[in-house]
PDB file of N, CA and C in Angstrom:
ATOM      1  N   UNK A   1      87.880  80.554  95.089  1.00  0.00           N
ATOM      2  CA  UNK A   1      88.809  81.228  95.973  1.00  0.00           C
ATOM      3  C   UNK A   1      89.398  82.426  95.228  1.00  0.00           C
ATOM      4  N   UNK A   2      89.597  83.539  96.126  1.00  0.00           N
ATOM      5  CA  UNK A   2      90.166  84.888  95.124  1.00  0.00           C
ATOM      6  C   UNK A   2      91.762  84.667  95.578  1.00  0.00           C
ATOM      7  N   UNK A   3      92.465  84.675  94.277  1.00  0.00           N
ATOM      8  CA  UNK A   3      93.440  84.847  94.310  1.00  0.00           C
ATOM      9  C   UNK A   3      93.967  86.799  94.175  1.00  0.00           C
ATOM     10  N   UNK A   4      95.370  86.664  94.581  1.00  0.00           N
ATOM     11  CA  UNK A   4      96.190  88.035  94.330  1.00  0.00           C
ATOM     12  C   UNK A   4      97.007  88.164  93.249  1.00  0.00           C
ATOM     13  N   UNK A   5      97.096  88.865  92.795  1.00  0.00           N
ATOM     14  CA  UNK A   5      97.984  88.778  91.397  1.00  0.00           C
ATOM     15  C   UNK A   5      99.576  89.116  92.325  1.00  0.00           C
ATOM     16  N   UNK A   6     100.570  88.392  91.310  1.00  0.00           N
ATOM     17  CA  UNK A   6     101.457  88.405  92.028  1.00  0.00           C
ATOM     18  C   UNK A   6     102.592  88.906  91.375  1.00  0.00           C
ATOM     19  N   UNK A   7     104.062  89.731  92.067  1.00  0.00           N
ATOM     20  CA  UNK A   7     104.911  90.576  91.113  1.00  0.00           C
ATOM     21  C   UNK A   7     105.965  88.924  90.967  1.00  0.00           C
ATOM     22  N   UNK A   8     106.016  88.230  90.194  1.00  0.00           N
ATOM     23  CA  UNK A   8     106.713  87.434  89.398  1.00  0.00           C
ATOM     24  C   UNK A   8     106.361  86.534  88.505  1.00  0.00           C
ATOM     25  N   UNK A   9     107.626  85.851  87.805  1.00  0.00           N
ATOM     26  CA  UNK A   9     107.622  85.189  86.561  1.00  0.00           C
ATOM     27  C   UNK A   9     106.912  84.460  86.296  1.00  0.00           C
ATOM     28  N   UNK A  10     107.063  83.317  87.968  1.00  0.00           N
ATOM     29  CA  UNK A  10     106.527  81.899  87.334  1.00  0.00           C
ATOM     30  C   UNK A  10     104.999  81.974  88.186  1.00  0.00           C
ATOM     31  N   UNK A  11     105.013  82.633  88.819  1.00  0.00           N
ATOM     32  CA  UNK A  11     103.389  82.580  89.965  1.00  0.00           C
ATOM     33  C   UNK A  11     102.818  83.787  89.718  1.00  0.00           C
ATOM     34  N   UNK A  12     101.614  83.699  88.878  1.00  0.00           N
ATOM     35  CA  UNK A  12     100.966  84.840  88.305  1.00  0.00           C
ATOM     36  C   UNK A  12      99.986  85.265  89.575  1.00  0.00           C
ATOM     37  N   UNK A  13      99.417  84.153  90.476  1.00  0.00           N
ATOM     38  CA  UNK A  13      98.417  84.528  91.607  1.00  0.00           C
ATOM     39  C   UNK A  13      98.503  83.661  92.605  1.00  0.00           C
ATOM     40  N   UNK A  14      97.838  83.850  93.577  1.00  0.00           N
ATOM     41  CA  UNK A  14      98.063  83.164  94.974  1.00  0.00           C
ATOM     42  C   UNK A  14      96.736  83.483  96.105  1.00  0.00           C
ATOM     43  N   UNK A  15      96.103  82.602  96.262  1.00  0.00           N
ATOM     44  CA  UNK A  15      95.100  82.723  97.302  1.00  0.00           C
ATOM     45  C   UNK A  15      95.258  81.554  98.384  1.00  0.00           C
ATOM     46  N   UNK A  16      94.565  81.916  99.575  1.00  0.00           N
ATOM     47  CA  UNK A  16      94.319  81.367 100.769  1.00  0.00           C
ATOM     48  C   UNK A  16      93.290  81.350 101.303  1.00  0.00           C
ATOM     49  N   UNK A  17      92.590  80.115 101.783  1.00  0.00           N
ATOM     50  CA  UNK A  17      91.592  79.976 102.665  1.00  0.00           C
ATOM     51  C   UNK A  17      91.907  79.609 103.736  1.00  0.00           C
ATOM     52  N   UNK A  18      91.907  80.368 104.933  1.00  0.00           N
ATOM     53  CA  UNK A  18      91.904  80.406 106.389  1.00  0.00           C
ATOM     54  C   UNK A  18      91.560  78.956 107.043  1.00  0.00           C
ATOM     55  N   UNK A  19      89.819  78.892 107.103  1.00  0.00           N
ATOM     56  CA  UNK A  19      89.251  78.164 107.441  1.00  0.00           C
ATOM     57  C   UNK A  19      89.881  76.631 107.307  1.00  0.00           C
ATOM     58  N   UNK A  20      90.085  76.490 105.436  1.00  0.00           N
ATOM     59  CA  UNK A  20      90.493  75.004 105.166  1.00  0.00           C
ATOM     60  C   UNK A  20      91.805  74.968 105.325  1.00  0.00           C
ATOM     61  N   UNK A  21      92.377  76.021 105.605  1.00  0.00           N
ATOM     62  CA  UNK A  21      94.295  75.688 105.446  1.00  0.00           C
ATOM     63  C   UNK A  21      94.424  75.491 104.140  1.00  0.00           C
ATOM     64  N   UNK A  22      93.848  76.121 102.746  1.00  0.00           N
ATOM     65  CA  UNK A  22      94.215  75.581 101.345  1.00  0.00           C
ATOM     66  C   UNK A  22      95.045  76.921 100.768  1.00  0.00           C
ATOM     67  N   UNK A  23      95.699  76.317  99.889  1.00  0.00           N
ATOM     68  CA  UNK A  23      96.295  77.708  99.272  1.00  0.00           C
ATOM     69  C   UNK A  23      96.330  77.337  97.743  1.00  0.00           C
ATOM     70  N   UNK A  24      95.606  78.489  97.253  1.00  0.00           N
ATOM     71  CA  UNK A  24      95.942  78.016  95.571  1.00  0.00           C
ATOM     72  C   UNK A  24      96.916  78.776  94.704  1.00  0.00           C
ATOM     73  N   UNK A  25      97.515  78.311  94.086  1.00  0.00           N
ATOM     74  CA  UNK A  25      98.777  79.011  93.006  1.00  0.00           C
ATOM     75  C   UNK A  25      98.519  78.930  91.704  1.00  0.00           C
ATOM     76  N   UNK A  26      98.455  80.007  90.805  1.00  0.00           N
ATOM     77  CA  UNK A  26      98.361  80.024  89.681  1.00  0.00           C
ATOM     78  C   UNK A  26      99.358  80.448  89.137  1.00  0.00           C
ATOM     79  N   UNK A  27     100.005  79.438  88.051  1.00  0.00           N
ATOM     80  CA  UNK A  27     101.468  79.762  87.218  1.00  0.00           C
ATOM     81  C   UNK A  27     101.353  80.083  86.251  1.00  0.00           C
ATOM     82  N   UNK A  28     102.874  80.933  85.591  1.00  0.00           N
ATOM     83  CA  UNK A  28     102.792  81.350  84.404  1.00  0.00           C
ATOM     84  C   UNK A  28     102.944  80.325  83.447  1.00  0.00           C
ATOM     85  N   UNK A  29     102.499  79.320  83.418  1.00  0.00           N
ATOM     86  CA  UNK A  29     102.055  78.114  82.430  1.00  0.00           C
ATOM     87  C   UNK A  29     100.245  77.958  82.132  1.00  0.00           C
ATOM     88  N   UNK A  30      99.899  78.139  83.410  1.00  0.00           N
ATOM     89  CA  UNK A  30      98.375  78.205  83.077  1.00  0.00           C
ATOM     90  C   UNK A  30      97.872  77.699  83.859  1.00  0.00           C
ATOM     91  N   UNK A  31      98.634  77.061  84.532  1.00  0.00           N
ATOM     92  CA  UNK A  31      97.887  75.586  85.043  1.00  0.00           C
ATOM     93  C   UNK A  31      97.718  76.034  86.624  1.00  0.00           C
ATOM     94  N   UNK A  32      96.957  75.738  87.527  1.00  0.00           N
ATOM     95  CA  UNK A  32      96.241  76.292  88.696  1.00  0.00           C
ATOM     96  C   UNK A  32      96.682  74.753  89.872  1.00  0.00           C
ATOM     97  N   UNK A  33      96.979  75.022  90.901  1.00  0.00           N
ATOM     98  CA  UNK A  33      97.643  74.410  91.702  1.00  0.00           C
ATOM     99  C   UNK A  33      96.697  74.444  93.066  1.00  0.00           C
ATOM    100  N   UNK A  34      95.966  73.566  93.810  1.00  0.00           N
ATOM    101  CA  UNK A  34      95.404  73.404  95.155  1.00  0.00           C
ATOM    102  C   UNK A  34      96.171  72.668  96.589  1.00  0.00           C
ATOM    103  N   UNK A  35      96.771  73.445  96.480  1.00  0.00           N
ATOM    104  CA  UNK A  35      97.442  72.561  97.945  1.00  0.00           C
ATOM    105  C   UNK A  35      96.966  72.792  99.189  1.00  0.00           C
ATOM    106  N   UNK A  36      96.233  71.251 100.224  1.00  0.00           N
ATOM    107  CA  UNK A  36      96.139  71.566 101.524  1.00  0.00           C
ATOM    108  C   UNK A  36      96.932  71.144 102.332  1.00  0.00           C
ATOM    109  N   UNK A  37      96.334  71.485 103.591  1.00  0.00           N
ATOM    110  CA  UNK A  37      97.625  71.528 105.034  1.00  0.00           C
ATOM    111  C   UNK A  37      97.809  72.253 104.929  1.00  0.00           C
ATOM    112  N   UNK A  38      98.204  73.939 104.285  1.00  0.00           N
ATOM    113  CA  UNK A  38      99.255  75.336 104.290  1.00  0.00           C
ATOM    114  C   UNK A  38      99.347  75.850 105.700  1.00  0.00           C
ATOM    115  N   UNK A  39     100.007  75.922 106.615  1.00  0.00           N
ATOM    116  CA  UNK A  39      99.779  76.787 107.456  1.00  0.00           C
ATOM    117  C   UNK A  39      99.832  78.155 107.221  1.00  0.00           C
ATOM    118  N   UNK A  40      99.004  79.109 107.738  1.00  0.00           N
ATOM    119  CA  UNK A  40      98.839  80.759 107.258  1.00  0.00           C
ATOM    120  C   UNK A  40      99.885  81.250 106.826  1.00  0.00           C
ATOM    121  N   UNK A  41     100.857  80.747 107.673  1.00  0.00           N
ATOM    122  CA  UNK A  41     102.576  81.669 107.658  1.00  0.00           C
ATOM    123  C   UNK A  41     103.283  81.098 105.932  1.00  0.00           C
ATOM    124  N   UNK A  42     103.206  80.101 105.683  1.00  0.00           N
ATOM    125  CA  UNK A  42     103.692  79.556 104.268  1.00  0.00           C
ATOM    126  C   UNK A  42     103.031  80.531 103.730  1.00  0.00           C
ATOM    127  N   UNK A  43     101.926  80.871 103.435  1.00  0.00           N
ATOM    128  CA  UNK A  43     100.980  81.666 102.350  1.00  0.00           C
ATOM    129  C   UNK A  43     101.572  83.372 102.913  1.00  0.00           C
ATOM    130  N   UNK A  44     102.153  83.418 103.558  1.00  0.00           N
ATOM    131  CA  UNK A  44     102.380  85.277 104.090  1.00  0.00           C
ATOM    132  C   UNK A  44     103.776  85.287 103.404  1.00  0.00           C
ATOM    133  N   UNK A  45     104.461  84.331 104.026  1.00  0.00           N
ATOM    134  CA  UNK A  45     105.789  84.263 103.038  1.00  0.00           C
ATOM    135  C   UNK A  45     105.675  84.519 101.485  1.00  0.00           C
ATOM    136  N   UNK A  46     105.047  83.606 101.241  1.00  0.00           N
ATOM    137  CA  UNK A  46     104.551  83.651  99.612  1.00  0.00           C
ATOM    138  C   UNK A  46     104.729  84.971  99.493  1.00  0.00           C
ATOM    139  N   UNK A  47     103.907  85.875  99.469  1.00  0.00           N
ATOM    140  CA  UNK A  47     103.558  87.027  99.086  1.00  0.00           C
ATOM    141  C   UNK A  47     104.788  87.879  99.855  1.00  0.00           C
ATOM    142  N   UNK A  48     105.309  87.881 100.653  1.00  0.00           N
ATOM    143  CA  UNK A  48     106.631  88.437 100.609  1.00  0.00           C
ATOM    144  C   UNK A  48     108.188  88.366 100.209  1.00  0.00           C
ATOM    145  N   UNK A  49     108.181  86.999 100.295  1.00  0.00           N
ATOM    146  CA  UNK A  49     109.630  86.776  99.300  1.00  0.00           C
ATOM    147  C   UNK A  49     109.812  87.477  98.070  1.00  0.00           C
ATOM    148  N   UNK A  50     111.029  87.850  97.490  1.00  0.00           N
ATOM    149  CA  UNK A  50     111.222  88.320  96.174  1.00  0.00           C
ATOM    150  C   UNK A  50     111.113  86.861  95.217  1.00  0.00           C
ATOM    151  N   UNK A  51     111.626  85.771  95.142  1.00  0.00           N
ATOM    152  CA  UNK A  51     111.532  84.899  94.562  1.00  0.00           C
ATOM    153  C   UNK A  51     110.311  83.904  94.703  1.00  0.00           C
ATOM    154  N   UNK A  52     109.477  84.055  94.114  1.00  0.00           N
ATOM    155  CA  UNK A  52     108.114  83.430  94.156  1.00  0.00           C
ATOM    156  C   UNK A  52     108.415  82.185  93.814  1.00  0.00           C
ATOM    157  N   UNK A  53     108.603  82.124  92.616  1.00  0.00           N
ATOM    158  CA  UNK A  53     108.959  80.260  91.703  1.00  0.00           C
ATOM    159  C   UNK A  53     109.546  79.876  92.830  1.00  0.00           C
ATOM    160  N   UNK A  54     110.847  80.140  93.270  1.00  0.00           N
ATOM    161  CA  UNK A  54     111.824  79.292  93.790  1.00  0.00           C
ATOM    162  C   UNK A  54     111.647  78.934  95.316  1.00  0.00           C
ATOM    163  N   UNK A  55     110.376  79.696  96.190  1.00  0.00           N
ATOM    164  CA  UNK A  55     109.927  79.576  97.254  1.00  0.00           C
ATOM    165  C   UNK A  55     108.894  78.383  97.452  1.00  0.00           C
ATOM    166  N   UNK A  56     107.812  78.328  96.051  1.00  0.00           N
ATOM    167  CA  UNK A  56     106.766  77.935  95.897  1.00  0.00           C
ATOM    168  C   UNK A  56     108.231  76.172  95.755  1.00  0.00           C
ATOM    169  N   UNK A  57     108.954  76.299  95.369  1.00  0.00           N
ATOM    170  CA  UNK A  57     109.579  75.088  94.651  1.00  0.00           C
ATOM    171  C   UNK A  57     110.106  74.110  95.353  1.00  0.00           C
ATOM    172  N   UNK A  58     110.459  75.168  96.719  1.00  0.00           N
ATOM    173  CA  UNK A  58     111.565  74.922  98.233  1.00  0.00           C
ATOM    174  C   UNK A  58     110.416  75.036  99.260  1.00  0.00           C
ATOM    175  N   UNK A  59     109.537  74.904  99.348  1.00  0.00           N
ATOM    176  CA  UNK A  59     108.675  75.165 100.492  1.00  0.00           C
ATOM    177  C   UNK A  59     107.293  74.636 100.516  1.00  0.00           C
ATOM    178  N   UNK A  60     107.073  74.508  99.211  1.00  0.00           N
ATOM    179  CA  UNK A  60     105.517  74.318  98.951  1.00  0.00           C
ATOM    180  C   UNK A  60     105.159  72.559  98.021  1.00  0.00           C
ATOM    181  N   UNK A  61     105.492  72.785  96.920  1.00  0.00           N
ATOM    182  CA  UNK A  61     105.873  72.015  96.302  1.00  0.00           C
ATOM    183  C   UNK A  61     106.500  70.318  96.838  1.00  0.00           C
ATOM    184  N   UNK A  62     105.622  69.272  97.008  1.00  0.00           N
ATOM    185  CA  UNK A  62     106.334  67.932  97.685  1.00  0.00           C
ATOM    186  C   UNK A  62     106.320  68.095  99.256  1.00  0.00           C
ATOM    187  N   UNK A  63     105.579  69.242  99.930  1.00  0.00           N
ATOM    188  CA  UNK A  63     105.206  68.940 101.141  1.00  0.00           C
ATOM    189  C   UNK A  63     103.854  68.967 101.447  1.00  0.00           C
ATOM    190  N   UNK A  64     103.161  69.549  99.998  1.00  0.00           N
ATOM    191  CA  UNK A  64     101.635  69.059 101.129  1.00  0.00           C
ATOM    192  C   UNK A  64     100.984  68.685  99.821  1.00  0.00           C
ATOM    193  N   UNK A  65     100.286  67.884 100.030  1.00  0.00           N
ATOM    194  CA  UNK A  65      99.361  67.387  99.176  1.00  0.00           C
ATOM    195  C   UNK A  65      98.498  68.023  98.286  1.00  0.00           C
ATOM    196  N   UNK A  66      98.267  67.538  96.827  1.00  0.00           N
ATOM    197  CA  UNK A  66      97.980  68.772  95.630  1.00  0.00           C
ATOM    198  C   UNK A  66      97.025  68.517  94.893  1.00  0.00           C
ATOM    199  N   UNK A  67      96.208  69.410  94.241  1.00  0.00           N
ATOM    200  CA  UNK A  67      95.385  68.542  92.917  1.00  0.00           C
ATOM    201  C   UNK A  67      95.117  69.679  91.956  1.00  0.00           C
ATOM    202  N   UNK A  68      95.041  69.209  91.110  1.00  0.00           N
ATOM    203  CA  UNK A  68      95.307  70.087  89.677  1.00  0.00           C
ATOM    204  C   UNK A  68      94.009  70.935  89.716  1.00  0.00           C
ATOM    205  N   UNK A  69      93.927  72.163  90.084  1.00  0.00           N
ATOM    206  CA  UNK A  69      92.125  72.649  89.361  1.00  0.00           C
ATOM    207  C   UNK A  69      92.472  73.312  88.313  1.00  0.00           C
ATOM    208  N   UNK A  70      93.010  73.494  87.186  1.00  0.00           N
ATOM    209  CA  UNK A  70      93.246  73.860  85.874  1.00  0.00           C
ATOM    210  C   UNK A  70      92.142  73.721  85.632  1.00  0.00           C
ATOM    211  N   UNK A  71      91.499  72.081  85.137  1.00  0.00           N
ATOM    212  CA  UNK A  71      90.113  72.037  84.790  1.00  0.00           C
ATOM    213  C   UNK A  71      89.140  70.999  85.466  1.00  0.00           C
ATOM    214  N   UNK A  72      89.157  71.814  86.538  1.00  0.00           N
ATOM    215  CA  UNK A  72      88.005  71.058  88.109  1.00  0.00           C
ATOM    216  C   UNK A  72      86.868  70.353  87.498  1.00  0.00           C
ATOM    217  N   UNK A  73      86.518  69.270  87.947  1.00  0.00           N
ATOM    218  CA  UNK A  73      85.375  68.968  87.292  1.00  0.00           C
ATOM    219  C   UNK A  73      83.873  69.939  87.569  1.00  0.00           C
ATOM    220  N   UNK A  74      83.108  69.434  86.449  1.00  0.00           N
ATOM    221  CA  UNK A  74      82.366  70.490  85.702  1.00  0.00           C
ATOM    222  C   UNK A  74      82.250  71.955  85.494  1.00  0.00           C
ATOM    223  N   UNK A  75      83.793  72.271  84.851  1.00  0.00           N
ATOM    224  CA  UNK A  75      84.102  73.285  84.060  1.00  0.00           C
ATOM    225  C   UNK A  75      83.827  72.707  82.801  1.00  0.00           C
ATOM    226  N   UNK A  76      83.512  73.746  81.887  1.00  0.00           N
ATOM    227  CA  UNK A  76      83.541  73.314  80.221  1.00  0.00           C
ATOM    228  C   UNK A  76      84.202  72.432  79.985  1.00  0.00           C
ATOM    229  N   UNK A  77      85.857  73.028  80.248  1.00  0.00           N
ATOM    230  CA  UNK A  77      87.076  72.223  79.409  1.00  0.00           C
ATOM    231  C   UNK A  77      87.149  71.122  80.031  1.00  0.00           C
ATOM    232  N   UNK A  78      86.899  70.662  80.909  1.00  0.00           N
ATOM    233  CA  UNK A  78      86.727  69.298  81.870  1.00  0.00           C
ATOM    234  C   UNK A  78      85.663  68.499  81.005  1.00  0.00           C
ATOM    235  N   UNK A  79      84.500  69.104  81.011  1.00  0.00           N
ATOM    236  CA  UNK A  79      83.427  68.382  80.250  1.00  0.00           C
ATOM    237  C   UNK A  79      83.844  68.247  79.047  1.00  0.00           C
ATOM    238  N   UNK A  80      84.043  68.743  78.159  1.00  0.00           N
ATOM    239  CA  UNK A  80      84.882  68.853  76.852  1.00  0.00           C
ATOM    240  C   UNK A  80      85.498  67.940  76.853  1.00  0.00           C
ATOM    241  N   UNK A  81      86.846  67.625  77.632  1.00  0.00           N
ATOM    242  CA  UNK A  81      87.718  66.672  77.476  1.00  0.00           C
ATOM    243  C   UNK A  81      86.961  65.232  77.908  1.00  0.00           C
ATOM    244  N   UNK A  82      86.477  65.048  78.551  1.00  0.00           N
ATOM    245  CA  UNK A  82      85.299  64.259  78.760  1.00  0.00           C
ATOM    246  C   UNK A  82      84.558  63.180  77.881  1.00  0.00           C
ATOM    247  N   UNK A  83      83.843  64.458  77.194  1.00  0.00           N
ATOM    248  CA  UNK A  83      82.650  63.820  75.970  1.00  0.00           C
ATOM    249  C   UNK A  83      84.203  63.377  74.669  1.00  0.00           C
ATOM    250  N   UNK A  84      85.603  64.179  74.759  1.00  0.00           N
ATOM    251  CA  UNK A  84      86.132  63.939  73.711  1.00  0.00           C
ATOM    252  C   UNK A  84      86.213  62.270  73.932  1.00  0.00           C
ATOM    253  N   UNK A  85      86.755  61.822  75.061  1.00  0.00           N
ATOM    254  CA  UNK A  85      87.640  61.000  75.494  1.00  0.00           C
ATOM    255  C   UNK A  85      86.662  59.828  75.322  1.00  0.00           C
ATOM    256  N   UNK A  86      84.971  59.935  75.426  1.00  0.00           N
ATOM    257  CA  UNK A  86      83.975  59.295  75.152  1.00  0.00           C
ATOM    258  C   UNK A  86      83.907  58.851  74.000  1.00  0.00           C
ATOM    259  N   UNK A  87      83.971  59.696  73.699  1.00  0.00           N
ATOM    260  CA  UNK A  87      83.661  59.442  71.905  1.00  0.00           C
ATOM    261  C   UNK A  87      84.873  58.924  71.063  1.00  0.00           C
ATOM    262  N   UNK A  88      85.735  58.325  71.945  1.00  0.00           N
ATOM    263  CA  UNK A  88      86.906  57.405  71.301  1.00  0.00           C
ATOM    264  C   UNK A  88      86.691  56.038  71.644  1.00  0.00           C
ATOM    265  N   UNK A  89      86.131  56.635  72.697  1.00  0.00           N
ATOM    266  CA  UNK A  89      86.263  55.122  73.165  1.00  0.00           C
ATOM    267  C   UNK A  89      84.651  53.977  72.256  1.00  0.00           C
ATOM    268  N   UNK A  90      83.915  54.589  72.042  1.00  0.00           N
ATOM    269  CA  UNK A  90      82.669  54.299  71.489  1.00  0.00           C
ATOM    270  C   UNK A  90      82.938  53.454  70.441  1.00  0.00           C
TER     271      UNK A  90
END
């Protein structure tokens, strides 16, 4: 999904897919955020409020259901953490 780069602190980007109702958020921590259900209008807001963090925090955040794609499975660092977590257990 293409995200937009975004003018604040804590939400570096922000994309939307129409079709699925998904919206993804990328923070200034690193870590990449998938939430579905969005209706279009949540994701237009996004990108117009001055306060991004605190919208994403009050609006988004604990109302729709989430999953981490930081490291989606079969990305490197996914696989990586993976074979590490293997090889402990061995």
């Amino acid at each position: 999904m293409d995200r937009l780069p975004l003018q604040s602190r804590a939400v570096l980007s922000a994309g939307y897919d129409v079709d699925a109702s998904v919206l993804e958020v990328e923070f200034s921590s690193g870590r990449i955020y998938r939430f579905s259900g969005v209706p279009v209008g949540v994701y237009d807001w996004l990108l117009r409020v001055p306060n991004k963090g605190l919208y994403v925090a009050r609006n988004i955040t604990g109302r729709y259901a989430h999953q981490d794609m930081t490291h989606p499975p079969g990305s490197d660092a996914a696989d990586l953490e993976a074979l590490l977590e293997a090889s402990l257990d061995a």
